[in-house]
PDB file of N, CA and C in Angstrom:
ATOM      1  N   UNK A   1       9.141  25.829  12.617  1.00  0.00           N
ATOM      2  CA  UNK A   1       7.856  25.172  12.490  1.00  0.00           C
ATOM      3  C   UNK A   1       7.831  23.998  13.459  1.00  0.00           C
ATOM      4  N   UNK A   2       6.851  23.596  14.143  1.00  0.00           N
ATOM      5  CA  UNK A   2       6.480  22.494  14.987  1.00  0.00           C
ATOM      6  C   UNK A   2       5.333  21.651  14.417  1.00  0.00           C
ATOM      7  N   UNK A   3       5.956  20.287  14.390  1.00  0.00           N
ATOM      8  CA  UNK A   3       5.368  19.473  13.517  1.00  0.00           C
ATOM      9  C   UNK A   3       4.817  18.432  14.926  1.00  0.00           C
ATOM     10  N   UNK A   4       3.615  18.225  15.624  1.00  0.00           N
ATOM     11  CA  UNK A   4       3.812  17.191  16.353  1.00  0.00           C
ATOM     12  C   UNK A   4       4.791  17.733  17.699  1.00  0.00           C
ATOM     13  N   UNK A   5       5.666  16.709  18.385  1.00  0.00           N
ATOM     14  CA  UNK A   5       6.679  16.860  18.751  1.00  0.00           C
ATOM     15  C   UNK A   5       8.239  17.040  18.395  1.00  0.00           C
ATOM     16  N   UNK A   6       7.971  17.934  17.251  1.00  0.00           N
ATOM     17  CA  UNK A   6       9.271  17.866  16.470  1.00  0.00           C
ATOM     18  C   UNK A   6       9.701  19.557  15.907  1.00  0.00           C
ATOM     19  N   UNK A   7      10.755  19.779  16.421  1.00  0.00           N
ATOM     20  CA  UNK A   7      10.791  21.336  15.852  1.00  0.00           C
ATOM     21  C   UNK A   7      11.943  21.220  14.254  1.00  0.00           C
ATOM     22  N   UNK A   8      11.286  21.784  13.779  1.00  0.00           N
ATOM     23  CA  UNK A   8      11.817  21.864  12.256  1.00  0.00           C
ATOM     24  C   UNK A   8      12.354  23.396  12.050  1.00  0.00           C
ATOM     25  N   UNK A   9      13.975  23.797  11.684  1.00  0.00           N
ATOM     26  CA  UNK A   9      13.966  25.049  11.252  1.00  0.00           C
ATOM     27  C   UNK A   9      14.577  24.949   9.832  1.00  0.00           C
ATOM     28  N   UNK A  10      13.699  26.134   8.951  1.00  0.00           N
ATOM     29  CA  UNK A  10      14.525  26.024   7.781  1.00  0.00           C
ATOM     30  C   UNK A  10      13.940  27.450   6.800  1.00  0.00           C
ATOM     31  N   UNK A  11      13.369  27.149   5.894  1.00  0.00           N
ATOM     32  CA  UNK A  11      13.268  28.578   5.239  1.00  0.00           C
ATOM     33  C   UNK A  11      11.990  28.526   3.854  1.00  0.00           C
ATOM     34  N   UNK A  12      11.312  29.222   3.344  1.00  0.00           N
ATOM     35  CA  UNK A  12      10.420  28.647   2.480  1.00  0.00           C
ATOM     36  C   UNK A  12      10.649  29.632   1.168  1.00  0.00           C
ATOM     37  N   UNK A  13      10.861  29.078   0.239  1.00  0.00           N
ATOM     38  CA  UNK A  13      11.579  29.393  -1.158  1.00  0.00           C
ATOM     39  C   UNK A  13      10.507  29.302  -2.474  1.00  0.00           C
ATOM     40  N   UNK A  14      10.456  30.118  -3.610  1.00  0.00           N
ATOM     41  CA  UNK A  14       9.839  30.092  -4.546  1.00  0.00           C
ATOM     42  C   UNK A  14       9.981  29.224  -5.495  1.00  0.00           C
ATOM     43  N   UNK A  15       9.369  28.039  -5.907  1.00  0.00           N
ATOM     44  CA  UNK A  15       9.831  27.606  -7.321  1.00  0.00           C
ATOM     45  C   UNK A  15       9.734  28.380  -8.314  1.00  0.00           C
ATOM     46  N   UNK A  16      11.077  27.569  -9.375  1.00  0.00           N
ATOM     47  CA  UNK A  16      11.379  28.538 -10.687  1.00  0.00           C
ATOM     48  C   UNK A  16       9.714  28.649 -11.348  1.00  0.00           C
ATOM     49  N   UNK A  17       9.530  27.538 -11.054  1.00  0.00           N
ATOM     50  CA  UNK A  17       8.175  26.953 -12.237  1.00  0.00           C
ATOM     51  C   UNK A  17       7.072  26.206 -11.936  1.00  0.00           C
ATOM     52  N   UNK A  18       6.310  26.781 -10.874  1.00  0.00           N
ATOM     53  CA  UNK A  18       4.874  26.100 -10.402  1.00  0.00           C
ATOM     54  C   UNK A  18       4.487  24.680 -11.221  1.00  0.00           C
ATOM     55  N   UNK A  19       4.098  23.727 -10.107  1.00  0.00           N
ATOM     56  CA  UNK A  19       3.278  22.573 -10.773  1.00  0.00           C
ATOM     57  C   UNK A  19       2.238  22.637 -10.410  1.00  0.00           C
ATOM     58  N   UNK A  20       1.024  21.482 -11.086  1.00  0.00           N
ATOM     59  CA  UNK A  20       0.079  21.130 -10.904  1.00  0.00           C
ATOM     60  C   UNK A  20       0.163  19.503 -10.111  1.00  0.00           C
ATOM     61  N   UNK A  21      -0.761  19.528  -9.234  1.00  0.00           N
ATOM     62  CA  UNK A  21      -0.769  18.303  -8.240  1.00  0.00           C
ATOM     63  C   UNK A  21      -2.427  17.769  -8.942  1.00  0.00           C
ATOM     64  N   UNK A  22      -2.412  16.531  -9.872  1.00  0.00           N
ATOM     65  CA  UNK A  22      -3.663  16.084  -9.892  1.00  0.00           C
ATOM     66  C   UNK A  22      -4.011  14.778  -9.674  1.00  0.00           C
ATOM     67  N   UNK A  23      -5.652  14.650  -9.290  1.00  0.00           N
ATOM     68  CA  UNK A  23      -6.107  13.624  -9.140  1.00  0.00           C
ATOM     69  C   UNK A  23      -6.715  12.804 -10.344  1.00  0.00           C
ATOM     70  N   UNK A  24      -6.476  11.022 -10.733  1.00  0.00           N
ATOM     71  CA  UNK A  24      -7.066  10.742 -11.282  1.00  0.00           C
ATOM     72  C   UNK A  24      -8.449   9.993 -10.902  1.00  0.00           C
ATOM     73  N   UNK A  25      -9.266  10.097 -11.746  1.00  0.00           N
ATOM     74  CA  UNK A  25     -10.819   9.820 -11.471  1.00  0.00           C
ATOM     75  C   UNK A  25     -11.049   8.561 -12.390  1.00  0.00           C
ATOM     76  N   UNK A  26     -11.623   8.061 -12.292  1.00  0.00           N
ATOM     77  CA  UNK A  26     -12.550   6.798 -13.296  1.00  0.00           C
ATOM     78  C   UNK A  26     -14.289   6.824 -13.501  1.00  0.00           C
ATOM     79  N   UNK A  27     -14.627   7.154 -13.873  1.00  0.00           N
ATOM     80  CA  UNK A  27     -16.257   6.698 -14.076  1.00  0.00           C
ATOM     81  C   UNK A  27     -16.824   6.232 -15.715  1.00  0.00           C
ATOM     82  N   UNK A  28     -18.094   5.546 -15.083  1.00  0.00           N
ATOM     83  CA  UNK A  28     -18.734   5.209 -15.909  1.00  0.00           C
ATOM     84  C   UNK A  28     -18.962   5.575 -17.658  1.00  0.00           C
ATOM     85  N   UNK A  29     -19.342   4.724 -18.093  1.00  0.00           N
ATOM     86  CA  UNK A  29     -19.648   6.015 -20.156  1.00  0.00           C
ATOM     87  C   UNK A  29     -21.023   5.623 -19.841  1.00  0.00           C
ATOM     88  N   UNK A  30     -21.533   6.654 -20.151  1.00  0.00           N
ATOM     89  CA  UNK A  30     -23.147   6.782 -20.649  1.00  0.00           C
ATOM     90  C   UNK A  30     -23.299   6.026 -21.709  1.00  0.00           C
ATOM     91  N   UNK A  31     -24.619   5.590 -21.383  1.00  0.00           N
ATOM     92  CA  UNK A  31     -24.709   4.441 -22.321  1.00  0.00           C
ATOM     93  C   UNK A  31     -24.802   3.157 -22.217  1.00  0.00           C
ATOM     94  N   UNK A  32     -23.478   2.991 -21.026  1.00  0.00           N
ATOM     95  CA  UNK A  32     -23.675   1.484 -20.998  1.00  0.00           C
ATOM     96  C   UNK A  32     -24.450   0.514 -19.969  1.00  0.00           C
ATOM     97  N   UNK A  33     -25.674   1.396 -19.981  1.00  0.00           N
ATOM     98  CA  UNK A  33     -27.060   0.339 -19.046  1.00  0.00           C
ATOM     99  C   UNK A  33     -26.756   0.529 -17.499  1.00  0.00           C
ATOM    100  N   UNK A  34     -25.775   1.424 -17.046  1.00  0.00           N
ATOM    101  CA  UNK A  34     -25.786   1.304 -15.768  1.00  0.00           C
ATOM    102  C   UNK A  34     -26.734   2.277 -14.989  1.00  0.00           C
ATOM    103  N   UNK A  35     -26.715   3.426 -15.659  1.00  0.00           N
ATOM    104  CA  UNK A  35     -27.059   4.897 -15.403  1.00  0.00           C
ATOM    105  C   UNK A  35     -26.203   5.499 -14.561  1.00  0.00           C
ATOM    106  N   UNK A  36     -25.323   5.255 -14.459  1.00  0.00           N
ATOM    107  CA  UNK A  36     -24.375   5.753 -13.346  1.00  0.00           C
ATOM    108  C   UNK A  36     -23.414   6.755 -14.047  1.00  0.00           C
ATOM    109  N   UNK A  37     -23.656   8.055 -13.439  1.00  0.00           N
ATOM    110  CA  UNK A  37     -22.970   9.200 -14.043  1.00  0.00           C
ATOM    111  C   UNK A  37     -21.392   9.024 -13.702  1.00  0.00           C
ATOM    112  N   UNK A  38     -20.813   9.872 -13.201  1.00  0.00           N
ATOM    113  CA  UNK A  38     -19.436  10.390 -12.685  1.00  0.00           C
ATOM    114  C   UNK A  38     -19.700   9.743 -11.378  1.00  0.00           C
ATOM    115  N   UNK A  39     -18.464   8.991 -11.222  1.00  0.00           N
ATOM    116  CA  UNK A  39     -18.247   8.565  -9.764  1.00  0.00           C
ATOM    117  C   UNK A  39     -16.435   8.356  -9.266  1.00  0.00           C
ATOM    118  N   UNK A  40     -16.473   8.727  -8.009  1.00  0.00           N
ATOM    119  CA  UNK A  40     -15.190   8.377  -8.572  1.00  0.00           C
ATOM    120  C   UNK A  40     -14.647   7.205  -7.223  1.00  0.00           C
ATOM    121  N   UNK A  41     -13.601   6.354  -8.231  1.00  0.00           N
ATOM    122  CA  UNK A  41     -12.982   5.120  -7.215  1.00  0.00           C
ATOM    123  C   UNK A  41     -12.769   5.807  -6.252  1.00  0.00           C
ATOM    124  N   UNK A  42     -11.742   6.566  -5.508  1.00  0.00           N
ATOM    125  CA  UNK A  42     -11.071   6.641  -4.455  1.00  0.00           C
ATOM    126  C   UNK A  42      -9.867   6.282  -4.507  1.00  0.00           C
ATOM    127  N   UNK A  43      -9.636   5.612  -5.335  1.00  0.00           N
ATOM    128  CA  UNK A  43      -7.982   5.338  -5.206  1.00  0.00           C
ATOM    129  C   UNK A  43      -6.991   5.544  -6.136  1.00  0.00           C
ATOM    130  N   UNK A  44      -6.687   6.881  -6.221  1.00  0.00           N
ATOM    131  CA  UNK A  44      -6.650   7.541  -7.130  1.00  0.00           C
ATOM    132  C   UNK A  44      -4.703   6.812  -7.109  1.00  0.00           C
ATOM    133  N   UNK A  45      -3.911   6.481  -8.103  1.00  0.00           N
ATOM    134  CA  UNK A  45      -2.275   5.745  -7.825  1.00  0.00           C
ATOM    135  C   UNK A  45      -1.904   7.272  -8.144  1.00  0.00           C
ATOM    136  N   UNK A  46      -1.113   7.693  -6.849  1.00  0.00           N
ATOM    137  CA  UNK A  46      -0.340   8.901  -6.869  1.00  0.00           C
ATOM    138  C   UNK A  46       1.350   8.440  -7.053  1.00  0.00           C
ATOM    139  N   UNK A  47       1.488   7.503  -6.720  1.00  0.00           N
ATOM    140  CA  UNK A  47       2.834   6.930  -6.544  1.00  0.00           C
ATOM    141  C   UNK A  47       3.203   6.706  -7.854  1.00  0.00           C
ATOM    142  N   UNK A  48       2.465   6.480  -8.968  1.00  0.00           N
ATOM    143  CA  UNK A  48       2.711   6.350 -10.411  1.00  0.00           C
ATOM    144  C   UNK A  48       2.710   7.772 -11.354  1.00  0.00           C
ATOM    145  N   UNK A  49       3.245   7.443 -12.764  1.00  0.00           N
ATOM    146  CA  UNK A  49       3.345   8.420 -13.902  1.00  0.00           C
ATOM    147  C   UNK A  49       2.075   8.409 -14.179  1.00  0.00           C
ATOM    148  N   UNK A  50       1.576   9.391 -14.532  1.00  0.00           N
ATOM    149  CA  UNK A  50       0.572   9.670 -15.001  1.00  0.00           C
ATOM    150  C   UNK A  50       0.095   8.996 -16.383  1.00  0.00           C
ATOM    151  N   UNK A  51      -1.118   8.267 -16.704  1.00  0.00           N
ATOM    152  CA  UNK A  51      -1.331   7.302 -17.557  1.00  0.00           C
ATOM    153  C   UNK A  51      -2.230   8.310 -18.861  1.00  0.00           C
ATOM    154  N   UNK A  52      -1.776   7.475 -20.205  1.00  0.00           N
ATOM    155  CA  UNK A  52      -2.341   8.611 -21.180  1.00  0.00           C
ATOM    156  C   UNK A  52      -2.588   7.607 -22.141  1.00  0.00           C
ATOM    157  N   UNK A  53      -3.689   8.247 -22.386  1.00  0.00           N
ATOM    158  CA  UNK A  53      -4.345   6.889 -23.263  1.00  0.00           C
ATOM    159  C   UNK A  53      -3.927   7.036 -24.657  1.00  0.00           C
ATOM    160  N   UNK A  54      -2.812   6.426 -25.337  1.00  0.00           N
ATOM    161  CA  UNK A  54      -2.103   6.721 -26.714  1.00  0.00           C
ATOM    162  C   UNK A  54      -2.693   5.864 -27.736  1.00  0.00           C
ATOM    163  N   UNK A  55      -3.934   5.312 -27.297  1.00  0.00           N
ATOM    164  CA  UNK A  55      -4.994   4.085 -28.620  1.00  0.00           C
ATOM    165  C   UNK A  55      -6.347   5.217 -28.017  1.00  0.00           C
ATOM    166  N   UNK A  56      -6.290   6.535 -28.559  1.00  0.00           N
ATOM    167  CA  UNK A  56      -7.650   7.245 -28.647  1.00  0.00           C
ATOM    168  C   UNK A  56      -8.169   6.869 -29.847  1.00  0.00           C
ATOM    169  N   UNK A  57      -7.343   6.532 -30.794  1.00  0.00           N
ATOM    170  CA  UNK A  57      -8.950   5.963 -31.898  1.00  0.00           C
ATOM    171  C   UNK A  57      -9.468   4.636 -31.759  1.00  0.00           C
ATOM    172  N   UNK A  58      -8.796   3.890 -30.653  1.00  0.00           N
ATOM    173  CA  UNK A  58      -9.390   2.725 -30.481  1.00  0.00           C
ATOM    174  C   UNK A  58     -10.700   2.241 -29.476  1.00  0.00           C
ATOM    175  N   UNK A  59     -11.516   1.718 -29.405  1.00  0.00           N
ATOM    176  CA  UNK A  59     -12.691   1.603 -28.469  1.00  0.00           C
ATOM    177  C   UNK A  59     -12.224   0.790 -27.096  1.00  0.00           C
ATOM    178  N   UNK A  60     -12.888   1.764 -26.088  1.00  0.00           N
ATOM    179  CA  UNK A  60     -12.324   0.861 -24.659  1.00  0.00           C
ATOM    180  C   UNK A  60     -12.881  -0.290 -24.308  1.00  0.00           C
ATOM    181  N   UNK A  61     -12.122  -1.166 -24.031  1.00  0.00           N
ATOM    182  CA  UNK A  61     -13.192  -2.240 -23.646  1.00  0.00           C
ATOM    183  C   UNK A  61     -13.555  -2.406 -22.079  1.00  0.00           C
ATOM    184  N   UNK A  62     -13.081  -1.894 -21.221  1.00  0.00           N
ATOM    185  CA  UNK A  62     -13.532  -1.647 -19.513  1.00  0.00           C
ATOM    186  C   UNK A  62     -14.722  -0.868 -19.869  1.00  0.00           C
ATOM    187  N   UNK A  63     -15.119   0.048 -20.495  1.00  0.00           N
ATOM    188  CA  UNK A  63     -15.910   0.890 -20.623  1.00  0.00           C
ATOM    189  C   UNK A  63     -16.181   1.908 -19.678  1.00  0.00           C
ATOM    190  N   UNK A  64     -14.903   2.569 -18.805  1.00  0.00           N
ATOM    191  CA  UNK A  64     -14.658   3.229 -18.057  1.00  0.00           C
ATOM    192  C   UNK A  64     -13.521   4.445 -18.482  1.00  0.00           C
ATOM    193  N   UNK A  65     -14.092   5.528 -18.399  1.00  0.00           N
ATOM    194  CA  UNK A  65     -13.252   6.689 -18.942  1.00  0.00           C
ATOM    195  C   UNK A  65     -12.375   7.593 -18.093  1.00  0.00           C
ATOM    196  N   UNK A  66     -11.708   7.317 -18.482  1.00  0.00           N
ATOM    197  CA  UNK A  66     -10.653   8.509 -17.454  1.00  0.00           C
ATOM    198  C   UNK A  66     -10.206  10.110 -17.575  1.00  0.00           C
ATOM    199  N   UNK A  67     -10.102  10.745 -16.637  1.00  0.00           N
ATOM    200  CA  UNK A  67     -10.499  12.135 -16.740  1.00  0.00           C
ATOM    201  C   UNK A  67      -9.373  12.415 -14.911  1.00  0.00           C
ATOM    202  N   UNK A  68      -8.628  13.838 -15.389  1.00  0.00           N
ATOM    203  CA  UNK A  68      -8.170  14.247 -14.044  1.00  0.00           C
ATOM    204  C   UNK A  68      -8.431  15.611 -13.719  1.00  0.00           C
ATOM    205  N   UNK A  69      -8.360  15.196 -12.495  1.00  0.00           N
ATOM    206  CA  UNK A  69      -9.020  16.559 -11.765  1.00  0.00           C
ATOM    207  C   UNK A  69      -7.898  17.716 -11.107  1.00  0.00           C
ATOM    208  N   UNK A  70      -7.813  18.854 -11.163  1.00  0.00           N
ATOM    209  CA  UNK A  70      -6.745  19.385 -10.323  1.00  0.00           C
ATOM    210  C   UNK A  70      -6.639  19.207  -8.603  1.00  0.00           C
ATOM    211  N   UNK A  71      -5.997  18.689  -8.384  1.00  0.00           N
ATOM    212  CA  UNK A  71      -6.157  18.949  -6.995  1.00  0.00           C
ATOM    213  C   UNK A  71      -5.271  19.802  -6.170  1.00  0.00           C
ATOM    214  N   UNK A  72      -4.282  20.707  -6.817  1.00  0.00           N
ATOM    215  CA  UNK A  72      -3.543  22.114  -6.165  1.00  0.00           C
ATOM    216  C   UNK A  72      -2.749  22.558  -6.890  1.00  0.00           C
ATOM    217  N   UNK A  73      -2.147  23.489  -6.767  1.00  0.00           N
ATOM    218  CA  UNK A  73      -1.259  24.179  -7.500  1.00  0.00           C
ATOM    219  C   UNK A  73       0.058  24.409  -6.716  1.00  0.00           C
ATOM    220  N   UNK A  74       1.428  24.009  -7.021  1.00  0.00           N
ATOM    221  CA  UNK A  74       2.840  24.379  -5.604  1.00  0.00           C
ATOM    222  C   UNK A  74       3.124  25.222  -6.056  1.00  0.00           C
ATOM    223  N   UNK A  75       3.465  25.809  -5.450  1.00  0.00           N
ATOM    224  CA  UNK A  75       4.193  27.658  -5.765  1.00  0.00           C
ATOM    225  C   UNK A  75       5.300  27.831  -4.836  1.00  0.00           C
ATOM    226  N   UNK A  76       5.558  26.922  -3.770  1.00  0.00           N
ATOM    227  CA  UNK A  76       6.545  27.083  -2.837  1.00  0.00           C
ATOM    228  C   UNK A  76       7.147  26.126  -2.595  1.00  0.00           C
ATOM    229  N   UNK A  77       8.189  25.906  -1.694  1.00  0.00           N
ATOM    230  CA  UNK A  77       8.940  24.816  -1.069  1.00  0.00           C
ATOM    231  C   UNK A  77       9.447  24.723   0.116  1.00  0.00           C
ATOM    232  N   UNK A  78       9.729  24.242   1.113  1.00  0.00           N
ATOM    233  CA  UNK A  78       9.621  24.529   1.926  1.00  0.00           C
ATOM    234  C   UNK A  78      11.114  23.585   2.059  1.00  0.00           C
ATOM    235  N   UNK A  79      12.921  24.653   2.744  1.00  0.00           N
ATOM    236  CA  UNK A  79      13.395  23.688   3.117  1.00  0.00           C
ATOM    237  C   UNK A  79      14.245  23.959   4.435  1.00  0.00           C
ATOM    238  N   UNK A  80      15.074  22.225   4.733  1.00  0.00           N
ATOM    239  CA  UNK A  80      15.063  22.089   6.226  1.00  0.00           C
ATOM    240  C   UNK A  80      16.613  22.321   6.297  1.00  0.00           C
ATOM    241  N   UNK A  81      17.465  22.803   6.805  1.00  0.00           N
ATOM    242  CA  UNK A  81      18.811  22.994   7.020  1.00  0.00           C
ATOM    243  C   UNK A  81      19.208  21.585   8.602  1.00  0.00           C
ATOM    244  N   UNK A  82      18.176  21.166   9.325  1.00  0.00           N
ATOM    245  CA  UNK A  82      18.926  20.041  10.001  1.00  0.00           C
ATOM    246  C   UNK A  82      17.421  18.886   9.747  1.00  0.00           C
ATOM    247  N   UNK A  83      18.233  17.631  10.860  1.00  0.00           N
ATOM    248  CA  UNK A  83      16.846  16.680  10.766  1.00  0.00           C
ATOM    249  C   UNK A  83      16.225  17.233  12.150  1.00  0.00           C
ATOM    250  N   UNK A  84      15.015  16.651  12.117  1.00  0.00           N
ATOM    251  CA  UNK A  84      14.182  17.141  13.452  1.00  0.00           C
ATOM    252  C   UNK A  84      14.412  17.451  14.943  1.00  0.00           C
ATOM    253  N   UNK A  85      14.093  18.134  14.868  1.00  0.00           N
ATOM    254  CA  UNK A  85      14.898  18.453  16.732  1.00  0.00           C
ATOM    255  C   UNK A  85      13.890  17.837  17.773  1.00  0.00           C
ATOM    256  N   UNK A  86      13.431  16.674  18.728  1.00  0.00           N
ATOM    257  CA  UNK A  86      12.589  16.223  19.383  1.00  0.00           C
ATOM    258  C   UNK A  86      12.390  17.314  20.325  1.00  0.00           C
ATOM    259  N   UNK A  87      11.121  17.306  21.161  1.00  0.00           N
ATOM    260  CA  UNK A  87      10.712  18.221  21.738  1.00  0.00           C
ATOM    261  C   UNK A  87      10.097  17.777  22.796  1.00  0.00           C
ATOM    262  N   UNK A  88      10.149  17.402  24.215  1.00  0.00           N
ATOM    263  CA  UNK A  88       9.892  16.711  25.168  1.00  0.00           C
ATOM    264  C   UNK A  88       8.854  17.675  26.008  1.00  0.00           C
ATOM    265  N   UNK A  89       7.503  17.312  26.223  1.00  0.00           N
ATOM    266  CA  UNK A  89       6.708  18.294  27.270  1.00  0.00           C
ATOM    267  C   UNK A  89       6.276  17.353  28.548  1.00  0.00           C
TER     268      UNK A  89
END
């Protein structure tokens, strides 16, 4: 594979056990005078654990609901037997 200027050789392998890759979203609750449906931030923290709201019988006070979206499914892997080989043109 050629990445850029960089040749990569290696081999692409099945995982035992597919994941899900998702995005989190934030928007508005109906209701609260804005009219603003579903929107979403943009900045979705991928670098973090995934957040779960464990006070569901309690009332939010941001008044912003959270909801995730799929954003892919891995089924493969892809790996490298050296580091990059530079490639000079």
């Amino acid at each position: 594979m050629t990445l850029g200027s960089h040749e990569l050789k290696g081999r692409v392998e099945d995982l035992k056990q597919p994941f899900v890759v998702m995005k989190k979203k934030k928007r508005k609750r109906d209701g609260d005078g804005s009219g603003g449906g579903g929107g979403d931030d943009g900045g979705g923290d991928c670098s973090s654990e995934m957040d779960i709201d464990s006070s569901a019988s309690a009332p939010s006070l941001s008044g912003a609901a959270v909801s995730y979206e799929v954003a892919g499914v891995v089924k493969k892997k892809m790996m490298f037997d050296n580091y990059p080989k530079s490639i000079m043109r």
